[in-house]
PDB file of N, CA and C in Angstrom:
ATOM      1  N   UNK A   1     103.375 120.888  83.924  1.00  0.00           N
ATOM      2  CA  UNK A   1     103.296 119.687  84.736  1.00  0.00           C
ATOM      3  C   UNK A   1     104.260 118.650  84.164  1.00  0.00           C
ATOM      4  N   UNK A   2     105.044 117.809  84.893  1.00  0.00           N
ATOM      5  CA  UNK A   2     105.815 117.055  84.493  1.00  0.00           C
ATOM      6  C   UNK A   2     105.250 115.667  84.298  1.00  0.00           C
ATOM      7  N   UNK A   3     105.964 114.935  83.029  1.00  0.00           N
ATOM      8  CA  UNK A   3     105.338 113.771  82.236  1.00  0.00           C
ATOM      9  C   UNK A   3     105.199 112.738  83.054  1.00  0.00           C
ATOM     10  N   UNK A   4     105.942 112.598  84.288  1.00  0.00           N
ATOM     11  CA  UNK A   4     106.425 111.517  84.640  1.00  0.00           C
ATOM     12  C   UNK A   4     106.090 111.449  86.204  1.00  0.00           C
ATOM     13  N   UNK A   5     105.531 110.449  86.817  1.00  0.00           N
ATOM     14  CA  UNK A   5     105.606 109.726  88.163  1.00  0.00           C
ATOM     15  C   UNK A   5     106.354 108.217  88.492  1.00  0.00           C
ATOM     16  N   UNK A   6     107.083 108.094  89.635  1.00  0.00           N
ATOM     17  CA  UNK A   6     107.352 107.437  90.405  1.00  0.00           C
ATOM     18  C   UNK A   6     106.412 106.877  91.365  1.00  0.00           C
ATOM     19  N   UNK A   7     106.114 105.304  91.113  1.00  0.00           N
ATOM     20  CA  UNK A   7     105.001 104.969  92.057  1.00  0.00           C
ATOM     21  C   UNK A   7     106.511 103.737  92.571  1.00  0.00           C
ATOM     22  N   UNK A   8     106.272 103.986  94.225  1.00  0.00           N
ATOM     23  CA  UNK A   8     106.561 103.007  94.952  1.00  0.00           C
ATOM     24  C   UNK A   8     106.430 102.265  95.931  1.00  0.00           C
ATOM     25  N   UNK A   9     106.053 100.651  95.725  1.00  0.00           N
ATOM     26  CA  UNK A   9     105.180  99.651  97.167  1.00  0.00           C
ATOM     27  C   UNK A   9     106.264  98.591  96.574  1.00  0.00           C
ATOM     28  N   UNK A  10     105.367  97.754  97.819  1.00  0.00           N
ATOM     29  CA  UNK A  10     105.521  96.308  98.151  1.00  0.00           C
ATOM     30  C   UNK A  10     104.197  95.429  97.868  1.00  0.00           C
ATOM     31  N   UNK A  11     104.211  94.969  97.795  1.00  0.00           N
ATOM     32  CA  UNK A  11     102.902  93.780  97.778  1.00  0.00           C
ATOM     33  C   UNK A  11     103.270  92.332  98.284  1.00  0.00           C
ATOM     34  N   UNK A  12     102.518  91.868  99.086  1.00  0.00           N
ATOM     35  CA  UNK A  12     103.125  90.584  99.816  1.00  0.00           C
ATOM     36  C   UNK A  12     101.724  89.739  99.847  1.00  0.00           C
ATOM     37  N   UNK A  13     102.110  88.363  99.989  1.00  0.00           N
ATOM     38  CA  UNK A  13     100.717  87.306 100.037  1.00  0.00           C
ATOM     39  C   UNK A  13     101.235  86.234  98.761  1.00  0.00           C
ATOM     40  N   UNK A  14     100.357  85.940  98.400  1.00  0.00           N
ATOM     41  CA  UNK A  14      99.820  85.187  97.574  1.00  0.00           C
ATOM     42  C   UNK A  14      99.353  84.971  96.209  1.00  0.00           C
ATOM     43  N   UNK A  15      99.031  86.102  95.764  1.00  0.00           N
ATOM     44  CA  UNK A  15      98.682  86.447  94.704  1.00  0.00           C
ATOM     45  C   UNK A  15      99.004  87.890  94.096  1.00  0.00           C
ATOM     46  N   UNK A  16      99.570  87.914  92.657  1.00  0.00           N
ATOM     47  CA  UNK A  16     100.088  88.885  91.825  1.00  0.00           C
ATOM     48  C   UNK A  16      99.826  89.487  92.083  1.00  0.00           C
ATOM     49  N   UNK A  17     100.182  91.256  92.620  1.00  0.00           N
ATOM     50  CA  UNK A  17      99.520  92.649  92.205  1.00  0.00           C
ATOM     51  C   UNK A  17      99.429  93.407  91.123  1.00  0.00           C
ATOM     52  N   UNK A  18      98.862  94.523  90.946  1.00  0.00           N
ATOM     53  CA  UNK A  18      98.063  95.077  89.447  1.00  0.00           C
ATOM     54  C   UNK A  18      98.343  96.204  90.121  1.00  0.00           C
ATOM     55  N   UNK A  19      99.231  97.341  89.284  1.00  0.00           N
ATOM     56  CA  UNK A  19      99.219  98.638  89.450  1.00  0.00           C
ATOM     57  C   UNK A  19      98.560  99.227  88.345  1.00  0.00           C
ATOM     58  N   UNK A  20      97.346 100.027  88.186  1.00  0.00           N
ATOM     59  CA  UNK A  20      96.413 100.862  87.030  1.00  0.00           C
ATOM     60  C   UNK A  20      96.419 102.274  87.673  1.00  0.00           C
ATOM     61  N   UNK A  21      95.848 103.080  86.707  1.00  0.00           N
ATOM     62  CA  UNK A  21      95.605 104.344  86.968  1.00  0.00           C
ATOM     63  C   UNK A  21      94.270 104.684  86.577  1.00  0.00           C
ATOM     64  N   UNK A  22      93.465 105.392  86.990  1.00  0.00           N
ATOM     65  CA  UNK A  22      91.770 106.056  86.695  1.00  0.00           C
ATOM     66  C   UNK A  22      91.746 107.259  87.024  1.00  0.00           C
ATOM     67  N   UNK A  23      90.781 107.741  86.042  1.00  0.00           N
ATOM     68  CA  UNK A  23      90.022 109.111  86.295  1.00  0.00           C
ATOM     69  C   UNK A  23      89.387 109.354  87.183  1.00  0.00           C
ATOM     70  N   UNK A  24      88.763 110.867  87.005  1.00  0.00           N
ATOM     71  CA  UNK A  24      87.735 110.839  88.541  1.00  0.00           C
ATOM     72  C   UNK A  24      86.419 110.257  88.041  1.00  0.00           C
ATOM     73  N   UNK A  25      86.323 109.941  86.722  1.00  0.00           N
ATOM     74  CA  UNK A  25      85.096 109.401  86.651  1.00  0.00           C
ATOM     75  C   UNK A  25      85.162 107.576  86.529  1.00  0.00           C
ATOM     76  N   UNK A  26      86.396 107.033  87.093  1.00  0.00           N
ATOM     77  CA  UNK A  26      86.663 105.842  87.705  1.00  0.00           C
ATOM     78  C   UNK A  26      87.157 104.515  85.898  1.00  0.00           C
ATOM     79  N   UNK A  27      87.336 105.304  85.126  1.00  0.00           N
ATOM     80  CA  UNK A  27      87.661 105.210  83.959  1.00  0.00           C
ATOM     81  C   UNK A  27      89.033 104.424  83.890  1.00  0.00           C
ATOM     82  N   UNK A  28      89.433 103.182  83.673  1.00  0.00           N
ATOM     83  CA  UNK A  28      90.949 102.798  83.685  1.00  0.00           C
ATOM     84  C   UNK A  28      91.124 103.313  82.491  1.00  0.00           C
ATOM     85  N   UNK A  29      92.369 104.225  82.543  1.00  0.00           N
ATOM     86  CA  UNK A  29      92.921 105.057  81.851  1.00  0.00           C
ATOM     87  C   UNK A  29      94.282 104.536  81.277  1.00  0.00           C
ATOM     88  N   UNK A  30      95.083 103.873  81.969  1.00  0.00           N
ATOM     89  CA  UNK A  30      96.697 103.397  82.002  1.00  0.00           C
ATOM     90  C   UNK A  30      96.864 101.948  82.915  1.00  0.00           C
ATOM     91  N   UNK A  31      96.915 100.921  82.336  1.00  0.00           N
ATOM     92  CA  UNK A  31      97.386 100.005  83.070  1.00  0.00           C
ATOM     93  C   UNK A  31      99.106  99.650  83.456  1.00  0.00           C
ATOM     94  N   UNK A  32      99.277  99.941  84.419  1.00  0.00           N
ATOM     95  CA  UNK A  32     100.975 100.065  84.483  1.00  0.00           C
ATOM     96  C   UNK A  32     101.585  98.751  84.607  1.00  0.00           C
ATOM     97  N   UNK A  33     101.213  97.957  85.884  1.00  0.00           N
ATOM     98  CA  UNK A  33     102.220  96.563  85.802  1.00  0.00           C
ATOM     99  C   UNK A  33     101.129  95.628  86.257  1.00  0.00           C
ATOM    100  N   UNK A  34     101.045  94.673  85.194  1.00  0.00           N
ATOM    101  CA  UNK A  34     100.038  93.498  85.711  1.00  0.00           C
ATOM    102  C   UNK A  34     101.245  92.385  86.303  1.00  0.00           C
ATOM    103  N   UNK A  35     100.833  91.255  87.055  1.00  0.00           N
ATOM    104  CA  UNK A  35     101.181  90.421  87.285  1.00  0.00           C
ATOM    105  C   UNK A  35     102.604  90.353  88.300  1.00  0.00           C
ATOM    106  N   UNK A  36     102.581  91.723  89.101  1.00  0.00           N
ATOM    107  CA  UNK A  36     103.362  91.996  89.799  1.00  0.00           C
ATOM    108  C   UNK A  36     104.248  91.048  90.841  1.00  0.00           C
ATOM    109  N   UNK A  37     105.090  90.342  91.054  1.00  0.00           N
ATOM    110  CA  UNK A  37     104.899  89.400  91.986  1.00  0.00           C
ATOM    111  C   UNK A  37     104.990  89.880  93.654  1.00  0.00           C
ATOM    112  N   UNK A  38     104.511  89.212  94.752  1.00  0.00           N
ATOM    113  CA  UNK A  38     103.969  89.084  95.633  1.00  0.00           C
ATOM    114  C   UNK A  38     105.217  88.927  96.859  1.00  0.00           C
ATOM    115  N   UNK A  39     106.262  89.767  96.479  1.00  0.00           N
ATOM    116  CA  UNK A  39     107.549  89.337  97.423  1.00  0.00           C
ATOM    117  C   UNK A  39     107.855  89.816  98.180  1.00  0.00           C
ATOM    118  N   UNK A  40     106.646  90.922  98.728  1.00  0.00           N
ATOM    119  CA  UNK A  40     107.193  91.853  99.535  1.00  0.00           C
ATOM    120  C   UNK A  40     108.732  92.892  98.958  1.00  0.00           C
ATOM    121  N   UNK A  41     109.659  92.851  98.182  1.00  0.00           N
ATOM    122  CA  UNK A  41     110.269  93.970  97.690  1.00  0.00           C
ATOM    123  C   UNK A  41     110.016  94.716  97.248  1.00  0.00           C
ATOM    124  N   UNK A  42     110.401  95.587  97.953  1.00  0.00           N
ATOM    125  CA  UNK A  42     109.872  97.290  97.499  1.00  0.00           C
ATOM    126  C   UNK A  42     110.646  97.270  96.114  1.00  0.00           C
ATOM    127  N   UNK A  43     109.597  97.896  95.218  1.00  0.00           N
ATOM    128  CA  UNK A  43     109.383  98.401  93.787  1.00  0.00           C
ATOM    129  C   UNK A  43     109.827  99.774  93.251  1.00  0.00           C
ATOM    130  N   UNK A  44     109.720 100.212  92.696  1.00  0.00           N
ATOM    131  CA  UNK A  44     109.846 101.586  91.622  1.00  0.00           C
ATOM    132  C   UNK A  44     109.241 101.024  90.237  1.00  0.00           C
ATOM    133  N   UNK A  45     108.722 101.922  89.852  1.00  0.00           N
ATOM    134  CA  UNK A  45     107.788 101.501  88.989  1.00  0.00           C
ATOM    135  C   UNK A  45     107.386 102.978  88.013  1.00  0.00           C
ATOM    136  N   UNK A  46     108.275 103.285  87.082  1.00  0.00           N
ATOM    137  CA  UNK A  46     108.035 105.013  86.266  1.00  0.00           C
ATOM    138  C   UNK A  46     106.550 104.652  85.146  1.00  0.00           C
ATOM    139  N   UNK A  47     106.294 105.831  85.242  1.00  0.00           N
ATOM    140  CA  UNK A  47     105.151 105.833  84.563  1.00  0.00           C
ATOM    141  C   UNK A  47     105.319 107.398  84.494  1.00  0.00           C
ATOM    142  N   UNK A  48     104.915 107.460  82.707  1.00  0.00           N
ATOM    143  CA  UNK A  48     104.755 108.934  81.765  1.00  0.00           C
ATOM    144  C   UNK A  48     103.347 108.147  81.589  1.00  0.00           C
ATOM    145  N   UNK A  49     102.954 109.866  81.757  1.00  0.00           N
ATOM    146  CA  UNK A  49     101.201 109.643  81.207  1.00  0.00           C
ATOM    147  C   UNK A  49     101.316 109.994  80.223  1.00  0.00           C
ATOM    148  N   UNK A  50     102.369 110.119  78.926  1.00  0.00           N
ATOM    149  CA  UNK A  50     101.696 110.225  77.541  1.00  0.00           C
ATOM    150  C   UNK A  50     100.791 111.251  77.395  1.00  0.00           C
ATOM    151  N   UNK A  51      99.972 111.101  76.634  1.00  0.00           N
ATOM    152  CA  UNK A  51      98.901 112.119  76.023  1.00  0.00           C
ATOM    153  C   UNK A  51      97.841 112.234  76.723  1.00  0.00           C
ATOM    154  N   UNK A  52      97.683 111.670  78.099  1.00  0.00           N
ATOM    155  CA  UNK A  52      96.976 111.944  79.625  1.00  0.00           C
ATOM    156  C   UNK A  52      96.786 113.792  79.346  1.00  0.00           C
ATOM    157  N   UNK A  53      95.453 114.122  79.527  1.00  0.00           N
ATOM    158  CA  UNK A  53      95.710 115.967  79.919  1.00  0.00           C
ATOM    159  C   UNK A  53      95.574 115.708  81.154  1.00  0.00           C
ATOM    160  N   UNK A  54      96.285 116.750  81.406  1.00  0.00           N
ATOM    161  CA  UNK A  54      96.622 117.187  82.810  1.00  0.00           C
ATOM    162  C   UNK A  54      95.328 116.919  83.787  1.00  0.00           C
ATOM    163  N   UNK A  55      95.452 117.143  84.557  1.00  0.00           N
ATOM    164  CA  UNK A  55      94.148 116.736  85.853  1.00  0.00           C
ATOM    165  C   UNK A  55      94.651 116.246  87.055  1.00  0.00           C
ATOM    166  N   UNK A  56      93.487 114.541  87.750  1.00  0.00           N
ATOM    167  CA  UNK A  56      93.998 114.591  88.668  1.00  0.00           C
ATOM    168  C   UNK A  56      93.547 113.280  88.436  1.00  0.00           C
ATOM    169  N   UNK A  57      94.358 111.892  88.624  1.00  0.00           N
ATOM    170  CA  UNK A  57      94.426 110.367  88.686  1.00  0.00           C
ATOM    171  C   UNK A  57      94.634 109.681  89.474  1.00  0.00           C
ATOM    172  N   UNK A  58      94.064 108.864  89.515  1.00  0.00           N
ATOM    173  CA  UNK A  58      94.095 107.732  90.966  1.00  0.00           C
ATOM    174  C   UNK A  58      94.698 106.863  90.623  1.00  0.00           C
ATOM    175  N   UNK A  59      95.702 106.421  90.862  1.00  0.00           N
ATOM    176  CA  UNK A  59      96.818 104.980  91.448  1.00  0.00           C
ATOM    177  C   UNK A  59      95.838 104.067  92.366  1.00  0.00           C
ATOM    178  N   UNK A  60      95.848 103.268  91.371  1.00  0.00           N
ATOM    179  CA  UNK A  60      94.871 101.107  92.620  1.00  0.00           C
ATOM    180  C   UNK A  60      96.395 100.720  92.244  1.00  0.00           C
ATOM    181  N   UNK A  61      96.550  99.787  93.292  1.00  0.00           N
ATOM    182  CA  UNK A  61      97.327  98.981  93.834  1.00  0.00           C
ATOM    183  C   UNK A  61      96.506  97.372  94.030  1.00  0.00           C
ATOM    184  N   UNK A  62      96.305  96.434  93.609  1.00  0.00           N
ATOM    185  CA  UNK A  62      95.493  95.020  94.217  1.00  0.00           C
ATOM    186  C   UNK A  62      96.417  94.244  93.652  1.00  0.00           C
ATOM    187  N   UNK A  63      96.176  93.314  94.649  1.00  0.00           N
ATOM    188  CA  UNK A  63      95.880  91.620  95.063  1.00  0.00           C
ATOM    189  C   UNK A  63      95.317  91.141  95.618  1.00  0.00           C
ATOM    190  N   UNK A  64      94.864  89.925  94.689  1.00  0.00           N
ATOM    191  CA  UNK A  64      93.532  89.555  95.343  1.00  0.00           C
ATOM    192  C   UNK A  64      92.356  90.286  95.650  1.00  0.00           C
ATOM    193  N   UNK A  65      91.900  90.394  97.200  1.00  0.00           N
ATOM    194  CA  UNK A  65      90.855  91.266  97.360  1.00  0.00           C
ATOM    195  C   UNK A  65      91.501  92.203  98.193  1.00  0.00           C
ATOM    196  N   UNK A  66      93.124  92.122  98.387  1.00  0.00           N
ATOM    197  CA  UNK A  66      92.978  93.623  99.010  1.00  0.00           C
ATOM    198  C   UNK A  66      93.532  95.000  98.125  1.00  0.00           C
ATOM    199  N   UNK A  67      92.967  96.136  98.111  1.00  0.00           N
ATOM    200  CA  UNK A  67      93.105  97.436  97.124  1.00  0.00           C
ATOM    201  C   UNK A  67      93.305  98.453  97.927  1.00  0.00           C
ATOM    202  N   UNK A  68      94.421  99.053  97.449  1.00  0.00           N
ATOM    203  CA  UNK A  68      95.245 100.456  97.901  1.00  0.00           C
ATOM    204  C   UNK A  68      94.937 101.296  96.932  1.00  0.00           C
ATOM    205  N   UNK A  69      94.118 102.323  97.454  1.00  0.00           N
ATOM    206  CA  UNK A  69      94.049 103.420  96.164  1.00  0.00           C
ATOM    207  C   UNK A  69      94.709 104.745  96.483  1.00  0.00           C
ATOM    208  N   UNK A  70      95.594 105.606  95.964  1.00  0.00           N
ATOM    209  CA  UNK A  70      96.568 106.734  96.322  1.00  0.00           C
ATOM    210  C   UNK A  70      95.654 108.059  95.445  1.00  0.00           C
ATOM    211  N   UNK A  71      95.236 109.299  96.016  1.00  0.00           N
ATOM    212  CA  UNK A  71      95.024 110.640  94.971  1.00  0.00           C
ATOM    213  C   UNK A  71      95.476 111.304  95.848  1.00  0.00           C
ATOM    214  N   UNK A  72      95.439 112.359  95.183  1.00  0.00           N
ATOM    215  CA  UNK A  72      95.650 112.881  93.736  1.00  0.00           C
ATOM    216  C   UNK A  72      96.956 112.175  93.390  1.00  0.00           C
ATOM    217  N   UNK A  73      96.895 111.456  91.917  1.00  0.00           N
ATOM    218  CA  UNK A  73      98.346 110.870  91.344  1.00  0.00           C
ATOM    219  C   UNK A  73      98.227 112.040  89.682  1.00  0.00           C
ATOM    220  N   UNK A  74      98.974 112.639  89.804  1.00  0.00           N
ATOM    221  CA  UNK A  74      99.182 114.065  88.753  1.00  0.00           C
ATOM    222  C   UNK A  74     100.931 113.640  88.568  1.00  0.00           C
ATOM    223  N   UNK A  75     101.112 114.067  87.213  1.00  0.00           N
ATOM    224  CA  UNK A  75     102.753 113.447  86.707  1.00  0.00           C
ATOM    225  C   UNK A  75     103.598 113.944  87.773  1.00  0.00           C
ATOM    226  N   UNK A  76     103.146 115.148  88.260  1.00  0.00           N
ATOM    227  CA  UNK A  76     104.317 115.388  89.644  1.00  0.00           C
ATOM    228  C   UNK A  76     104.670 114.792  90.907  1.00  0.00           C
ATOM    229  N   UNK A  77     103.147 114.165  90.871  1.00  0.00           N
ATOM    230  CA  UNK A  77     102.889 113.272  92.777  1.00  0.00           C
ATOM    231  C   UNK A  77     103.936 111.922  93.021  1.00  0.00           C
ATOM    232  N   UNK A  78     104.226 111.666  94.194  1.00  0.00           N
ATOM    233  CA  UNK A  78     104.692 110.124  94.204  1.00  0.00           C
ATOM    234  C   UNK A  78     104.033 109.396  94.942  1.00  0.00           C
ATOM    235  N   UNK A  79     103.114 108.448  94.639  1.00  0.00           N
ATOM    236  CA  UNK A  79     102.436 107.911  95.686  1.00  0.00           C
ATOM    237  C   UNK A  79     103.504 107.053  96.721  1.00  0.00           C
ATOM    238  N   UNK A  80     103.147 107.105  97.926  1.00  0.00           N
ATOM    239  CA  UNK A  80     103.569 106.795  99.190  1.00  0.00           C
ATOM    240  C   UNK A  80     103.624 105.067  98.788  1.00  0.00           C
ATOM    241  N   UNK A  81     105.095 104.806  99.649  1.00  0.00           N
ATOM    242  CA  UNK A  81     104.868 102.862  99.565  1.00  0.00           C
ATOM    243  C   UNK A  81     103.612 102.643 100.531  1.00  0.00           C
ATOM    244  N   UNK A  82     103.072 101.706 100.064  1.00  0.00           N
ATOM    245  CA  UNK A  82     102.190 100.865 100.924  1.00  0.00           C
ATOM    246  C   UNK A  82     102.411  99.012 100.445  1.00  0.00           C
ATOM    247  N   UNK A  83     102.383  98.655 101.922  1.00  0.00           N
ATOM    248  CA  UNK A  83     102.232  97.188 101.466  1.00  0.00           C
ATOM    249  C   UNK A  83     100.752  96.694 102.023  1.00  0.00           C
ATOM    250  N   UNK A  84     100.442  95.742 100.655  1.00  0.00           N
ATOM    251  CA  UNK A  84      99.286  95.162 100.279  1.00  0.00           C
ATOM    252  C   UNK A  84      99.688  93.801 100.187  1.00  0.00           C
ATOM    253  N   UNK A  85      98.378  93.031 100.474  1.00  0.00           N
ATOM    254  CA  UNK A  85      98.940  91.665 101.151  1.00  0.00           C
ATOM    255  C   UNK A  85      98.670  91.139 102.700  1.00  0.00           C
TER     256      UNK A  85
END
């Protein structure tokens, strides 16, 4: 399995977005980018899971109160853009 994913969105509004990653037992595992800003430009955003074992991880996406969650996120997947906001 390869180390590495490509997560790519937008986030638009008002308030910062937070890209994290969790287990299936809802565990934040990897916090990737806090304080994202809110500009609507589409992102790229690499993330190696490190010493992650293999499995299967969920990508949240928030601001504010709205939350995009992407699975299966596995080092091979790319989660789909979505804009939030």
């Amino acid at each position: 399995m390869q180390q590495q994913t490509t997560f790519r969105f937008a986030a638009s509004g008002t308030t910062p977005a937070r890209l994290e990653i969790f287990d299936l037992a809802g565990r934040r595992v990897a916090p990737i980018a806090e304080a994202i800003p809110a500009d609507g430009i589409i992102r790229m955003i690499e993330w190696s899971r490190g010493d992650l074992a293999d499995g299967v991880y969920f990508a949240r996406l928030s601001a504010g109160d709205q939350v995009a969650t992407r699975k299966p996120c596995c080092a091979a997947e790319i989660v789909q853009s979505r804009r939030v906001g």
